[in-house]
PDB file of N, CA and C in Angstrom:
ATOM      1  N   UNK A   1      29.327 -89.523 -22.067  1.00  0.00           N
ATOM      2  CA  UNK A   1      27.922 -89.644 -21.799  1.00  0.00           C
ATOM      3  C   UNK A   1      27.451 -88.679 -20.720  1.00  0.00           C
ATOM      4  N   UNK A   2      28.757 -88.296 -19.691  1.00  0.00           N
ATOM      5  CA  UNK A   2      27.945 -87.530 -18.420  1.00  0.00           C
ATOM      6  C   UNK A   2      28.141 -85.935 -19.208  1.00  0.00           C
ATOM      7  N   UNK A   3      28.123 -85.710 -20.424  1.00  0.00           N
ATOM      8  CA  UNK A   3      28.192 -84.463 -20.748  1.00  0.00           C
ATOM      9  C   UNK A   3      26.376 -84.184 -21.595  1.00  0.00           C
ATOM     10  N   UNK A   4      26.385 -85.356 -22.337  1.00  0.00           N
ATOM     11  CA  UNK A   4      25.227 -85.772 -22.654  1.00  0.00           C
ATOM     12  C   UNK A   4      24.222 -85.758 -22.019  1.00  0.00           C
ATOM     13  N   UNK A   5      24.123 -86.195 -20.839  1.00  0.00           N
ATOM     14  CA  UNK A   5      22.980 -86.277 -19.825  1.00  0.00           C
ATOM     15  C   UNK A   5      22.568 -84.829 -19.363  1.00  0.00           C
ATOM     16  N   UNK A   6      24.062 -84.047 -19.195  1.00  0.00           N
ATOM     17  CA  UNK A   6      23.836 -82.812 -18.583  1.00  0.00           C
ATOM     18  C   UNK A   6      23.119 -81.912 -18.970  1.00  0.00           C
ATOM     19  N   UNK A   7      23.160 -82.078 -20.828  1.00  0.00           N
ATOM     20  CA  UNK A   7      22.636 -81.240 -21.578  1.00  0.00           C
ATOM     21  C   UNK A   7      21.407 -81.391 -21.620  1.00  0.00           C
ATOM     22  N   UNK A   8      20.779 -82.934 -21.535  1.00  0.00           N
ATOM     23  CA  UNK A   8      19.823 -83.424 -21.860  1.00  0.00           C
ATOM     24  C   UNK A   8      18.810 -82.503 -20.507  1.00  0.00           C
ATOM     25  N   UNK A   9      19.252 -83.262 -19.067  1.00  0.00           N
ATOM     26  CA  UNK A   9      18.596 -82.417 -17.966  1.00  0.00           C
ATOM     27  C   UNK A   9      18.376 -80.697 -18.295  1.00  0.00           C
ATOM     28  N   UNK A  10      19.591 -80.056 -17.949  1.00  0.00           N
ATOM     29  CA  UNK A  10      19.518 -79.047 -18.422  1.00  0.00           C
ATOM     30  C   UNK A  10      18.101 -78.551 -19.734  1.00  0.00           C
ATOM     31  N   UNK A  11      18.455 -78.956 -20.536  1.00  0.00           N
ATOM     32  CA  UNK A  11      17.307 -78.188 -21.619  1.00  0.00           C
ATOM     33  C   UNK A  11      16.272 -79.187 -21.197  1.00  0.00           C
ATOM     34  N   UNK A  12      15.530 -80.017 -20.306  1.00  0.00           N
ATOM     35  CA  UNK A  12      14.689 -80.412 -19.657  1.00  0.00           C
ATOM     36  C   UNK A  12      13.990 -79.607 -18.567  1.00  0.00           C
ATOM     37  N   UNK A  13      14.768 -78.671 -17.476  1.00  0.00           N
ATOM     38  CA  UNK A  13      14.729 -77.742 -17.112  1.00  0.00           C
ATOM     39  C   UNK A  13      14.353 -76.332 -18.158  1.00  0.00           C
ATOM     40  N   UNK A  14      15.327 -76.303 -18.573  1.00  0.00           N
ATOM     41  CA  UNK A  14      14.722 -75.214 -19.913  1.00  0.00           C
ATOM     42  C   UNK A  14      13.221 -75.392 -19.888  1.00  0.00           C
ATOM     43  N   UNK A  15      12.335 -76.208 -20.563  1.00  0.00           N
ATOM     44  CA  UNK A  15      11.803 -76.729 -21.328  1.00  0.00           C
ATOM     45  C   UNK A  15      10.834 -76.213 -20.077  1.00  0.00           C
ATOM     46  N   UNK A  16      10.703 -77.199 -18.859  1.00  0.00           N
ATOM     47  CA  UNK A  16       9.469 -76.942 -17.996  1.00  0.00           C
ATOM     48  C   UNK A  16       9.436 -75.621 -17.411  1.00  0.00           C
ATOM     49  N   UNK A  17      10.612 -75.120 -17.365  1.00  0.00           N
ATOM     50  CA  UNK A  17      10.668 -73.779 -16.989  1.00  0.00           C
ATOM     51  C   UNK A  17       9.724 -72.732 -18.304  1.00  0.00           C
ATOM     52  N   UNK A  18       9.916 -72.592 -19.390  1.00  0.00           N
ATOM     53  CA  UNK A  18       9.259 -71.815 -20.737  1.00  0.00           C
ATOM     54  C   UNK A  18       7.970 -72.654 -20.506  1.00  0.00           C
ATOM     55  N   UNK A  19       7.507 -73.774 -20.083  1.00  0.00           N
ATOM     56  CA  UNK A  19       6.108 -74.348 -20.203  1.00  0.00           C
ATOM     57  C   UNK A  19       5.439 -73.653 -19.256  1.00  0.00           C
ATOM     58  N   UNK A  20       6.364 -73.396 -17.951  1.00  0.00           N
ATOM     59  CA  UNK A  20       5.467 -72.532 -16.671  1.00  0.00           C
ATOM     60  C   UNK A  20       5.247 -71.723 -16.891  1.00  0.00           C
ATOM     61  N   UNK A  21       6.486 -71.042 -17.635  1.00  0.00           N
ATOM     62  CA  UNK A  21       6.422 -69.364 -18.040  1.00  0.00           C
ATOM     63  C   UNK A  21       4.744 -68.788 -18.850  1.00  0.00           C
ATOM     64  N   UNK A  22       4.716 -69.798 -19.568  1.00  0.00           N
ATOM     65  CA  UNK A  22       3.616 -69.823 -21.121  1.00  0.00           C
ATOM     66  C   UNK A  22       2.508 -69.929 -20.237  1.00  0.00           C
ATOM     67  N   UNK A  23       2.224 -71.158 -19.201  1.00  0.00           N
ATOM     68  CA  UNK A  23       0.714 -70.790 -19.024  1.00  0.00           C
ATOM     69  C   UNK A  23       0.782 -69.939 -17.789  1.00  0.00           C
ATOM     70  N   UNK A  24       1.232 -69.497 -16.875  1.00  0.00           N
ATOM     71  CA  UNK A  24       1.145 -68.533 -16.142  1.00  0.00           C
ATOM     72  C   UNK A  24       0.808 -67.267 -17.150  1.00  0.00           C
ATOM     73  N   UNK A  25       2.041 -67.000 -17.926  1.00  0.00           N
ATOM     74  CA  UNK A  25       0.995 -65.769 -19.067  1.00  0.00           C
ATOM     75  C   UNK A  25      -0.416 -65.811 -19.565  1.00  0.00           C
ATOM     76  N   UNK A  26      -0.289 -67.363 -19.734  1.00  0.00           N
ATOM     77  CA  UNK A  26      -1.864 -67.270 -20.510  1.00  0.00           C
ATOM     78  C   UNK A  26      -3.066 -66.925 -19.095  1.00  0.00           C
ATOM     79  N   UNK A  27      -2.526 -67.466 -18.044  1.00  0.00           N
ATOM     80  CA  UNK A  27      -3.651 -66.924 -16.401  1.00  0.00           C
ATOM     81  C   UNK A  27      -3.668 -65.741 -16.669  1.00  0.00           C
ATOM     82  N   UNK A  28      -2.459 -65.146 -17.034  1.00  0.00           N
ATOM     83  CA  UNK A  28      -2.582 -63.521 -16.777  1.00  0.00           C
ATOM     84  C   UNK A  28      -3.416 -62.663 -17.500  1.00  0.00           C
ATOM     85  N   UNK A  29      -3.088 -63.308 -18.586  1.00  0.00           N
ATOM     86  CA  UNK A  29      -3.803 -62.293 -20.082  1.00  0.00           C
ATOM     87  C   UNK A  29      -5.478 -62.740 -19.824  1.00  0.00           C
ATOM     88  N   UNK A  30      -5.712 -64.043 -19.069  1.00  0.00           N
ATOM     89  CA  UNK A  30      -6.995 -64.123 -19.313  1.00  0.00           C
ATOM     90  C   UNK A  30      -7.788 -63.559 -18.266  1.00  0.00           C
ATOM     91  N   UNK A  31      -6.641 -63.196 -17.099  1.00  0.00           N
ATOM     92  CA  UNK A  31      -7.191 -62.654 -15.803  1.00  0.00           C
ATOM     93  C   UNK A  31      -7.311 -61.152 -16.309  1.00  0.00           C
ATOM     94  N   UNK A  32      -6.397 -60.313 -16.815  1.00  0.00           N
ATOM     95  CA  UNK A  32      -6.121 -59.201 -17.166  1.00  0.00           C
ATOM     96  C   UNK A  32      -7.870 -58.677 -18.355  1.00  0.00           C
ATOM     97  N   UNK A  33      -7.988 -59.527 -19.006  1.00  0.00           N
ATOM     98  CA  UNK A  33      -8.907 -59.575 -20.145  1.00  0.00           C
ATOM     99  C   UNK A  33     -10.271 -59.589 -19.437  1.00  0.00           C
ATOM    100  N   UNK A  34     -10.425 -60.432 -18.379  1.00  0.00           N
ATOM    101  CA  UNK A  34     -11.995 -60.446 -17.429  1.00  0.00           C
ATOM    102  C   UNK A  34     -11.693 -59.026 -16.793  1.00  0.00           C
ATOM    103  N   UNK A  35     -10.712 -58.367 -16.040  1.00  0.00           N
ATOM    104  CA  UNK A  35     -10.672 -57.398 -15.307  1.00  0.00           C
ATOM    105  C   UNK A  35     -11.558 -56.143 -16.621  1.00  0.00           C
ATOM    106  N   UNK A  36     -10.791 -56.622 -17.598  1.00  0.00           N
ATOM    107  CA  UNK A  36     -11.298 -55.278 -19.087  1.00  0.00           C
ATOM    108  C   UNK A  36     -12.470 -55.531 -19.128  1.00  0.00           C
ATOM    109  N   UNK A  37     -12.851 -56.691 -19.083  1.00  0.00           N
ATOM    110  CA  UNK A  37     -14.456 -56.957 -19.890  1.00  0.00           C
ATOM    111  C   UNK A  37     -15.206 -56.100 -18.535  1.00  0.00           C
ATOM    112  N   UNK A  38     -15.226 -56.835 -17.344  1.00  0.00           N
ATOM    113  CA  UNK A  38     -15.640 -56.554 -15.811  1.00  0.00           C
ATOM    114  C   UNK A  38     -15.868 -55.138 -15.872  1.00  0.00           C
ATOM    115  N   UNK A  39     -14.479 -54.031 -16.022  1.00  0.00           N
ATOM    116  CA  UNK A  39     -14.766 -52.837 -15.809  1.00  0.00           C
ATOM    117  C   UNK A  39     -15.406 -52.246 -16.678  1.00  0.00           C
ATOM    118  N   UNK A  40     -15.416 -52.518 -18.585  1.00  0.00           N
ATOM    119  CA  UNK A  40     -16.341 -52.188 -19.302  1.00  0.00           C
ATOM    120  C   UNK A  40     -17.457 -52.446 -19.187  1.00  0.00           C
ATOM    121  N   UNK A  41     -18.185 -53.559 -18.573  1.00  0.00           N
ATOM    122  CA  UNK A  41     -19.315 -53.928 -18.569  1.00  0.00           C
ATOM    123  C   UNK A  41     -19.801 -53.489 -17.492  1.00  0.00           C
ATOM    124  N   UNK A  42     -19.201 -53.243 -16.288  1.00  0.00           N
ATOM    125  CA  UNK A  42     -19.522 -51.988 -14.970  1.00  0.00           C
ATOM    126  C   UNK A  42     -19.477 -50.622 -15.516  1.00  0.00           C
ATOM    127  N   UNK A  43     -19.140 -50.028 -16.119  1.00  0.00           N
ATOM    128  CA  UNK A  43     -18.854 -48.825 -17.223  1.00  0.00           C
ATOM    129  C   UNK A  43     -20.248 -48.246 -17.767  1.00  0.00           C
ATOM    130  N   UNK A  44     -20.615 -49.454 -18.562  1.00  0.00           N
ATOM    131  CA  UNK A  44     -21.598 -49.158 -19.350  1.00  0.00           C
ATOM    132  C   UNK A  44     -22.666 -49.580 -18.347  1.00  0.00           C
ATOM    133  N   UNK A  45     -23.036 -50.323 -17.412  1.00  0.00           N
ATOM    134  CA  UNK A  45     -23.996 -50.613 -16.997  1.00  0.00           C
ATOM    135  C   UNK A  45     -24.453 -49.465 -16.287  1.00  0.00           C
ATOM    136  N   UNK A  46     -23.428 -48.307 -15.213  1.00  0.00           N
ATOM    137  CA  UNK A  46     -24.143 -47.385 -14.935  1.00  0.00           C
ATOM    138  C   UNK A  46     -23.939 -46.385 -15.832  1.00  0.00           C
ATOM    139  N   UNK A  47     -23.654 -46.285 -16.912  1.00  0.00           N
ATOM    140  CA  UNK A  47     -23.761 -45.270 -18.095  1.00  0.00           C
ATOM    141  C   UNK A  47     -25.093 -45.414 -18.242  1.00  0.00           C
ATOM    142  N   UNK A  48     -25.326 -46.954 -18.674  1.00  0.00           N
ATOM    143  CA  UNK A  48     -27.039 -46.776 -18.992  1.00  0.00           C
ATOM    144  C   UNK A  48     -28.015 -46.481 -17.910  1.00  0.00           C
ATOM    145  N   UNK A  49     -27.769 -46.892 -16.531  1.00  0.00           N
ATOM    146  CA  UNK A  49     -28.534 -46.001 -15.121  1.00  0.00           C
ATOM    147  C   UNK A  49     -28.486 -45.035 -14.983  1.00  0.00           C
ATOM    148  N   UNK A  50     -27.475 -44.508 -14.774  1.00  0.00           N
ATOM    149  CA  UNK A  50     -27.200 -42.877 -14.784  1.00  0.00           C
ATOM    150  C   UNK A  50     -27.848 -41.906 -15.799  1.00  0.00           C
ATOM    151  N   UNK A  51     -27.150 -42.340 -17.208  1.00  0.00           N
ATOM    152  CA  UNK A  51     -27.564 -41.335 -18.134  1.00  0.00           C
ATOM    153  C   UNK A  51     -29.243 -41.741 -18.655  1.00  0.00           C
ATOM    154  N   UNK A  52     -29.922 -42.852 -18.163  1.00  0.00           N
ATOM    155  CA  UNK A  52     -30.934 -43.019 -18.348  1.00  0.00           C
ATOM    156  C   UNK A  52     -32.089 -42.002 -17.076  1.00  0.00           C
ATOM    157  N   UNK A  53     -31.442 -41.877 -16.123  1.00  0.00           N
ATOM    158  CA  UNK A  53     -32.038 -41.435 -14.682  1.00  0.00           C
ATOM    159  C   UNK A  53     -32.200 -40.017 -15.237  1.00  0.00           C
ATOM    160  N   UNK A  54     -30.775 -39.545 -15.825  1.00  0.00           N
ATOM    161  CA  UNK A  54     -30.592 -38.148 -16.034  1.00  0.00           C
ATOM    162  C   UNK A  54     -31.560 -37.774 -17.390  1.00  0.00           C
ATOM    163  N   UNK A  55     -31.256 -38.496 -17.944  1.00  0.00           N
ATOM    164  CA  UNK A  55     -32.311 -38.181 -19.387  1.00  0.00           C
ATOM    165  C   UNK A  55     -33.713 -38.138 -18.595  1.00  0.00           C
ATOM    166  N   UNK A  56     -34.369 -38.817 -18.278  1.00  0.00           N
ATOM    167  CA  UNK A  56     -35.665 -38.490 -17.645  1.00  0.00           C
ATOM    168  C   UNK A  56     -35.909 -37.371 -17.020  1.00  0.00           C
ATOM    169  N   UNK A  57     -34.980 -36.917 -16.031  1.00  0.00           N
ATOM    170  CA  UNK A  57     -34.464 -35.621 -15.314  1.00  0.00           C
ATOM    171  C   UNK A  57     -34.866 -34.521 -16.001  1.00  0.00           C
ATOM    172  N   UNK A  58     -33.822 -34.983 -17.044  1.00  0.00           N
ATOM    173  CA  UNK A  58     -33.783 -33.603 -18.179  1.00  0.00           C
ATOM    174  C   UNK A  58     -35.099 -33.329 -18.878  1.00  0.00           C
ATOM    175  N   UNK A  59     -36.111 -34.241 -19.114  1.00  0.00           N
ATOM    176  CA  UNK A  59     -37.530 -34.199 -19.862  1.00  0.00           C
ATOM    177  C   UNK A  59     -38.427 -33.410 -19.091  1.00  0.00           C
ATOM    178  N   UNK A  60     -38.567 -33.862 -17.598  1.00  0.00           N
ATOM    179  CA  UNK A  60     -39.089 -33.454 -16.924  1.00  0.00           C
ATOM    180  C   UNK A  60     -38.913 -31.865 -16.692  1.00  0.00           C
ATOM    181  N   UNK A  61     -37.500 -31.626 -16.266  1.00  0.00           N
ATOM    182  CA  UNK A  61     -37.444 -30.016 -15.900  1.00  0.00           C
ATOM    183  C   UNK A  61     -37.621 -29.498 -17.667  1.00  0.00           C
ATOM    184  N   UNK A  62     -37.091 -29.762 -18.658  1.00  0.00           N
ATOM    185  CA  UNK A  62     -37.673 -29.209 -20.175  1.00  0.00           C
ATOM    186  C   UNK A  62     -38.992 -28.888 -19.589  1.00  0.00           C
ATOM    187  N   UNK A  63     -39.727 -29.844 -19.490  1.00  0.00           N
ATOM    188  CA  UNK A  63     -41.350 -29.847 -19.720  1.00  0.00           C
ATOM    189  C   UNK A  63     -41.961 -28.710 -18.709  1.00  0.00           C
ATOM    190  N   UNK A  64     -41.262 -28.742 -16.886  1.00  0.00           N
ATOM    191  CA  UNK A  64     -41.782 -27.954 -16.317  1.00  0.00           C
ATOM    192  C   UNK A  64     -41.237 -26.897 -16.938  1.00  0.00           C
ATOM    193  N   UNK A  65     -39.700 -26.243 -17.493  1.00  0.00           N
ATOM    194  CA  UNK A  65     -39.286 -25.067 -17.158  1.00  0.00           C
ATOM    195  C   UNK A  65     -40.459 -24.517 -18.556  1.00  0.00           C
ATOM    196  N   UNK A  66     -40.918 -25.339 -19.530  1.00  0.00           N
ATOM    197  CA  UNK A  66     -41.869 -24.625 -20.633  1.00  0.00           C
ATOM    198  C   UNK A  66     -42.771 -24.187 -19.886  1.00  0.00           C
ATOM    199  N   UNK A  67     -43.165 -24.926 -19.245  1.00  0.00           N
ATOM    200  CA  UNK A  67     -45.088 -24.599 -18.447  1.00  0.00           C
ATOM    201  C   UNK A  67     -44.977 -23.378 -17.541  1.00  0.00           C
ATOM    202  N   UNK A  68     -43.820 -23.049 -17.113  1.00  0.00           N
ATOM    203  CA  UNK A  68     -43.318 -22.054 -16.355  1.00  0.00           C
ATOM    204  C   UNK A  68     -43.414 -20.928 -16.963  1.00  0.00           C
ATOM    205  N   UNK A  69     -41.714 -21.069 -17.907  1.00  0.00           N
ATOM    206  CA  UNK A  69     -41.802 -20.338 -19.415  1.00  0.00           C
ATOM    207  C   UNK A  69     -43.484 -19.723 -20.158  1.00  0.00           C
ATOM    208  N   UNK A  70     -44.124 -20.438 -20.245  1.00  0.00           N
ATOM    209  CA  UNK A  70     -45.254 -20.203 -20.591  1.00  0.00           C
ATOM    210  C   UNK A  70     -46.304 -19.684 -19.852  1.00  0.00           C
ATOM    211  N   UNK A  71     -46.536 -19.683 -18.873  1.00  0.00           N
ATOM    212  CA  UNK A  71     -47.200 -18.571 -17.674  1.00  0.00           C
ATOM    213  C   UNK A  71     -46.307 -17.433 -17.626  1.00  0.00           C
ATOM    214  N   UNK A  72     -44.876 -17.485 -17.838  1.00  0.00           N
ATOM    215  CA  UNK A  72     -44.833 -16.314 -17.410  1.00  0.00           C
ATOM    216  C   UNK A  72     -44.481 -15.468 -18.591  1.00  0.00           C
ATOM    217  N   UNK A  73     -44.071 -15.968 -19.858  1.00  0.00           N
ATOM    218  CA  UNK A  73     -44.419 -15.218 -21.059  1.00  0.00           C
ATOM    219  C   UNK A  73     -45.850 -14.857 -21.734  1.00  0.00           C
ATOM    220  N   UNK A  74     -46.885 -15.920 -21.356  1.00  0.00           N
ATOM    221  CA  UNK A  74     -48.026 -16.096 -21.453  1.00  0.00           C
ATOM    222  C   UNK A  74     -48.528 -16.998 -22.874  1.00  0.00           C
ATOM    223  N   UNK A  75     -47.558 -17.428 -23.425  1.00  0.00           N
ATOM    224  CA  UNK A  75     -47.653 -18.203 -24.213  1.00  0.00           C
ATOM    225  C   UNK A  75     -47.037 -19.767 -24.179  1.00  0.00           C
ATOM    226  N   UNK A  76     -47.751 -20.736 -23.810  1.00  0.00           N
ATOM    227  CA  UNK A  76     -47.265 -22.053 -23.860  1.00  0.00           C
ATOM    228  C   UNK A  76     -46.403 -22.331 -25.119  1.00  0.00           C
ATOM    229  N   UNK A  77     -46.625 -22.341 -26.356  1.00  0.00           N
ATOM    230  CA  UNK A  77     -46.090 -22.605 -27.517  1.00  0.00           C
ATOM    231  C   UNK A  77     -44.916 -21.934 -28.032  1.00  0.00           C
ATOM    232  N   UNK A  78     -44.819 -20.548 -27.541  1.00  0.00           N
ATOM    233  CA  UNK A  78     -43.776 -19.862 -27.286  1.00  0.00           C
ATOM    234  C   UNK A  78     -42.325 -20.057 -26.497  1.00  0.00           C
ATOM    235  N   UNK A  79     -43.028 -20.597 -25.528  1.00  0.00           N
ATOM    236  CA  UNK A  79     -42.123 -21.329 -23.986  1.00  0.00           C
ATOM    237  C   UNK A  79     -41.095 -22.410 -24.860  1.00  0.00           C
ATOM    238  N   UNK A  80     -42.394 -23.331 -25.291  1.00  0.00           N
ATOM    239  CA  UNK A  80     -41.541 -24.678 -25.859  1.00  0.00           C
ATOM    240  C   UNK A  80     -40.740 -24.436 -26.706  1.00  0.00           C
ATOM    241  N   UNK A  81     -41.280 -23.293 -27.804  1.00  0.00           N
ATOM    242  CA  UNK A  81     -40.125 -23.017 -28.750  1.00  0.00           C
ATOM    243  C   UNK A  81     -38.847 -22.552 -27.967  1.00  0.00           C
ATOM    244  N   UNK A  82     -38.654 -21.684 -27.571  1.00  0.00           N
ATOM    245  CA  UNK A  82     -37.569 -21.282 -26.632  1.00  0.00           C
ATOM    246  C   UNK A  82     -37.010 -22.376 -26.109  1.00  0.00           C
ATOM    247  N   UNK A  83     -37.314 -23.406 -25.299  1.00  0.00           N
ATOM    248  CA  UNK A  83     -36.714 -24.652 -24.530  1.00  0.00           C
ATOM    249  C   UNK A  83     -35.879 -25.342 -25.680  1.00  0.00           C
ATOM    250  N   UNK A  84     -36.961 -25.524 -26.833  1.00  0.00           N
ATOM    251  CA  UNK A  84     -35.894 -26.104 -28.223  1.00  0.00           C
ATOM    252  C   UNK A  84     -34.950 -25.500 -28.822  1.00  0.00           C
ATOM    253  N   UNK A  85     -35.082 -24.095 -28.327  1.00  0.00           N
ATOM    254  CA  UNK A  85     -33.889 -23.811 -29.286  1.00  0.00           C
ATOM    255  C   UNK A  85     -32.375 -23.750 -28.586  1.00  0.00           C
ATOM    256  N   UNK A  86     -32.817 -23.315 -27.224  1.00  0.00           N
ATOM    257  CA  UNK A  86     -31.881 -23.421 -26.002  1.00  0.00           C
ATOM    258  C   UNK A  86     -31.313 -24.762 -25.897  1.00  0.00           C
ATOM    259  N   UNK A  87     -32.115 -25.838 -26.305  1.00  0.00           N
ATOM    260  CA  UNK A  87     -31.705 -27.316 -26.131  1.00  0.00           C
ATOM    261  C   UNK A  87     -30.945 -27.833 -27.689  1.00  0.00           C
ATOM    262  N   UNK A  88     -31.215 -26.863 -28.640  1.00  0.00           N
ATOM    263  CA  UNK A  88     -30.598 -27.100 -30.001  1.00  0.00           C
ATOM    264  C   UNK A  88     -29.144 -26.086 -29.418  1.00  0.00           C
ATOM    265  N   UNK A  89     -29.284 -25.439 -29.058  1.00  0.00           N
ATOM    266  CA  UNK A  89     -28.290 -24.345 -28.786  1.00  0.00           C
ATOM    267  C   UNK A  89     -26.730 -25.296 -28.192  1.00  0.00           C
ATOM    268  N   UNK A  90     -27.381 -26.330 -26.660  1.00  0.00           N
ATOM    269  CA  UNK A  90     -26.502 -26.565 -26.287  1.00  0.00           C
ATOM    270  C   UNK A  90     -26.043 -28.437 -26.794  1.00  0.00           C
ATOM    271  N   UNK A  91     -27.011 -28.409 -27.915  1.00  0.00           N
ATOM    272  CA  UNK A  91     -26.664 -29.763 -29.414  1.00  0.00           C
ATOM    273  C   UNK A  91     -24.930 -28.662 -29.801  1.00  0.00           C
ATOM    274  N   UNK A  92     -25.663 -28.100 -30.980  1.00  0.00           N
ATOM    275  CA  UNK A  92     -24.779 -27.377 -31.024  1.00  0.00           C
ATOM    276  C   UNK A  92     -23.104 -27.027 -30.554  1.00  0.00           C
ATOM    277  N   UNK A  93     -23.676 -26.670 -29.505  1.00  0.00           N
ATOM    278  CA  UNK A  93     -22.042 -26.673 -28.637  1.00  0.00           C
ATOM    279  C   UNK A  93     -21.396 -27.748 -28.602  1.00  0.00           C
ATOM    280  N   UNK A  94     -22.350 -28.690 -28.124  1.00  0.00           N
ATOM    281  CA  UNK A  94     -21.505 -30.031 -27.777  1.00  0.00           C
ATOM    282  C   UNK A  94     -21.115 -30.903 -29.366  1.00  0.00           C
ATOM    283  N   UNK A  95     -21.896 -30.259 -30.249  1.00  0.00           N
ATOM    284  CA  UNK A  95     -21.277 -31.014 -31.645  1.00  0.00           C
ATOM    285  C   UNK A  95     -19.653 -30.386 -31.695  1.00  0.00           C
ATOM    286  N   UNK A  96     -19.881 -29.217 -31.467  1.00  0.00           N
ATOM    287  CA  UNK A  96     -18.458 -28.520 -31.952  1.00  0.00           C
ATOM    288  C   UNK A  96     -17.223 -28.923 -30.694  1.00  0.00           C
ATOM    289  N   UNK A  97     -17.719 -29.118 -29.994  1.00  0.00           N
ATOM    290  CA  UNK A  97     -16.729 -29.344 -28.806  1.00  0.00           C
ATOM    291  C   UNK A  97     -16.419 -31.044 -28.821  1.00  0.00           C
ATOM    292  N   UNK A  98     -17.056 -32.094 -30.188  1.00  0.00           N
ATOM    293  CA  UNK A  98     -16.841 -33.396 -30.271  1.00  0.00           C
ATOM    294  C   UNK A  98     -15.849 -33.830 -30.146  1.00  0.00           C
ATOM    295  N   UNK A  99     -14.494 -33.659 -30.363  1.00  0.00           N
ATOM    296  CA  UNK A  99     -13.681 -34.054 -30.753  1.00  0.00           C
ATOM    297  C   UNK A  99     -12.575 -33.329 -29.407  1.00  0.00           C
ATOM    298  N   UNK A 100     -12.966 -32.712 -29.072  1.00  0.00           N
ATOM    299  CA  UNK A 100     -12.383 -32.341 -27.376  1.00  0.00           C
ATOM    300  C   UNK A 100     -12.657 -33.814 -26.390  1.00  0.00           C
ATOM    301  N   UNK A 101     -14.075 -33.929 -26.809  1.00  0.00           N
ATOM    302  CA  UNK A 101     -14.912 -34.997 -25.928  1.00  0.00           C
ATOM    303  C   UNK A 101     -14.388 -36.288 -26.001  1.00  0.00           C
ATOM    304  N   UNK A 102     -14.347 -36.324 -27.561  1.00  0.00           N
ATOM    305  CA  UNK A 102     -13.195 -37.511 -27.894  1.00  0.00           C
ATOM    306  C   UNK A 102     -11.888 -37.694 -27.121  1.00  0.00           C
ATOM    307  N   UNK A 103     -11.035 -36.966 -27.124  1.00  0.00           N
ATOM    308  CA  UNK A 103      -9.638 -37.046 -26.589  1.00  0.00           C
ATOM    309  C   UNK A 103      -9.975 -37.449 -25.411  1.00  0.00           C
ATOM    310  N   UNK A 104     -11.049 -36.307 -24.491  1.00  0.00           N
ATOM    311  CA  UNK A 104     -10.912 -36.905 -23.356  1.00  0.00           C
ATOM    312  C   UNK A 104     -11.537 -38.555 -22.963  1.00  0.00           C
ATOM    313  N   UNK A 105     -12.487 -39.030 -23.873  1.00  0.00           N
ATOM    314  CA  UNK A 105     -12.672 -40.332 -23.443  1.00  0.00           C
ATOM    315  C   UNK A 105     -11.423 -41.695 -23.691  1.00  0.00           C
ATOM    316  N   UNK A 106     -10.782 -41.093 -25.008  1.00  0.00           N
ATOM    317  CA  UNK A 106      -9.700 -42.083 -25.181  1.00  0.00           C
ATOM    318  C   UNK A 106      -8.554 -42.240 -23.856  1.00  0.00           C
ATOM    319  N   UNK A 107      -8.617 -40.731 -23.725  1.00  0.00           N
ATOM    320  CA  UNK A 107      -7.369 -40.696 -22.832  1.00  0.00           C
ATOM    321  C   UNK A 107      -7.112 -41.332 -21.110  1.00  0.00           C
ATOM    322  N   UNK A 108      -8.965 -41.117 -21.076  1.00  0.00           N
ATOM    323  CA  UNK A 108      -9.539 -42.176 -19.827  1.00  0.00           C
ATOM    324  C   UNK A 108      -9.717 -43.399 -19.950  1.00  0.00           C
ATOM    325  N   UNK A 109     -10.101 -44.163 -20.700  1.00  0.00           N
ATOM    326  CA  UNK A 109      -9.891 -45.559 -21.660  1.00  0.00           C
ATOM    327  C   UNK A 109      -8.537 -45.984 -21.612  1.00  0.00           C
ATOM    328  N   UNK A 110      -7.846 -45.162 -22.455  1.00  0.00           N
ATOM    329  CA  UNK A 110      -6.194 -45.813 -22.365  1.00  0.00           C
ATOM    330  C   UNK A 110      -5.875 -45.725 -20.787  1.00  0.00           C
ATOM    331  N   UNK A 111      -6.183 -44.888 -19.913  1.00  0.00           N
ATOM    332  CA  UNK A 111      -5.472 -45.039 -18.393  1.00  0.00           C
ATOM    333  C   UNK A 111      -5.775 -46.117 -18.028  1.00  0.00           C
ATOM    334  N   UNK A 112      -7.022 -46.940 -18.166  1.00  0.00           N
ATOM    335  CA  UNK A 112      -7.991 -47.764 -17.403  1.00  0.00           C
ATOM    336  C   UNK A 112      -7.220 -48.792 -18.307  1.00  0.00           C
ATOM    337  N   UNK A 113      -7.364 -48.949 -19.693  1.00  0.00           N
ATOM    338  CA  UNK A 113      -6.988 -50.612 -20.503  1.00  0.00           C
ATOM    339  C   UNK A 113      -5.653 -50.632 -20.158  1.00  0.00           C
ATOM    340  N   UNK A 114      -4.826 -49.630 -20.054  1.00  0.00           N
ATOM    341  CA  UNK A 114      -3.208 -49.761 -20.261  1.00  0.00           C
ATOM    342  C   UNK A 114      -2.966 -49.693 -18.576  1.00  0.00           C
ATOM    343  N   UNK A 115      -3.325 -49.945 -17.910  1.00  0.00           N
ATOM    344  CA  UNK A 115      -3.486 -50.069 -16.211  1.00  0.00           C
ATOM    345  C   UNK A 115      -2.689 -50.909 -15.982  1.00  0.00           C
TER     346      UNK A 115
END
């Protein structure tokens, strides 16, 4: 019987030991998972401040550098065309350079999720 008991304690130990193990993982993964959500959702929140601040930025100097453009070519309509095509110009670039852009966001993503 005292071999019986031993086993019994023993894989009793086992047992609460793999039960601690299990939810301490589950703290982790769920702590680990708020840290992901947290920094994505800090991520995007000044993505949308920033690149919203900057987009306005960018309308504004477009708009002055035409009115500029346009006094000093002497044609307003002229100006703007030029601003669009310069602004299609650097569409353009950045279409072809997509997939550069890509790598580098995955590769900053994976540093940050795989952290």
């Amino acid at each position: 019987m005292g071999v019986i008991n031993a086993i019994n304690e023993t894989s009793n130990k086992a047992f609460d030991a793999g039960e601690t193990y299990v939810k301490a993982s589950q703290e982790y993964y769920k702590l680990k998972a708020f840290q992901q959500l947290a920094r994505a959702f800090s991520f995007l929140s000044k993505l949308a401040i920033i690149g919203g601040l900057l987009f306005l930025a960018l309308i504004f100097l477009t708009v002055s550098g035409a009115i500029w453009l346009g006094q000093f070519i002497g044609s307003t309509a002229l100006a703007c065309l030029v601003m669009a095509v310069t602004l299609f110009v650097f569409t353009g670039i950045s279409y072809l350079l997509r997939k550069k852009i890509d790598k580098n966001i995955i590769k900053k993503m994976s540093e940050e999720f795989f952290d």
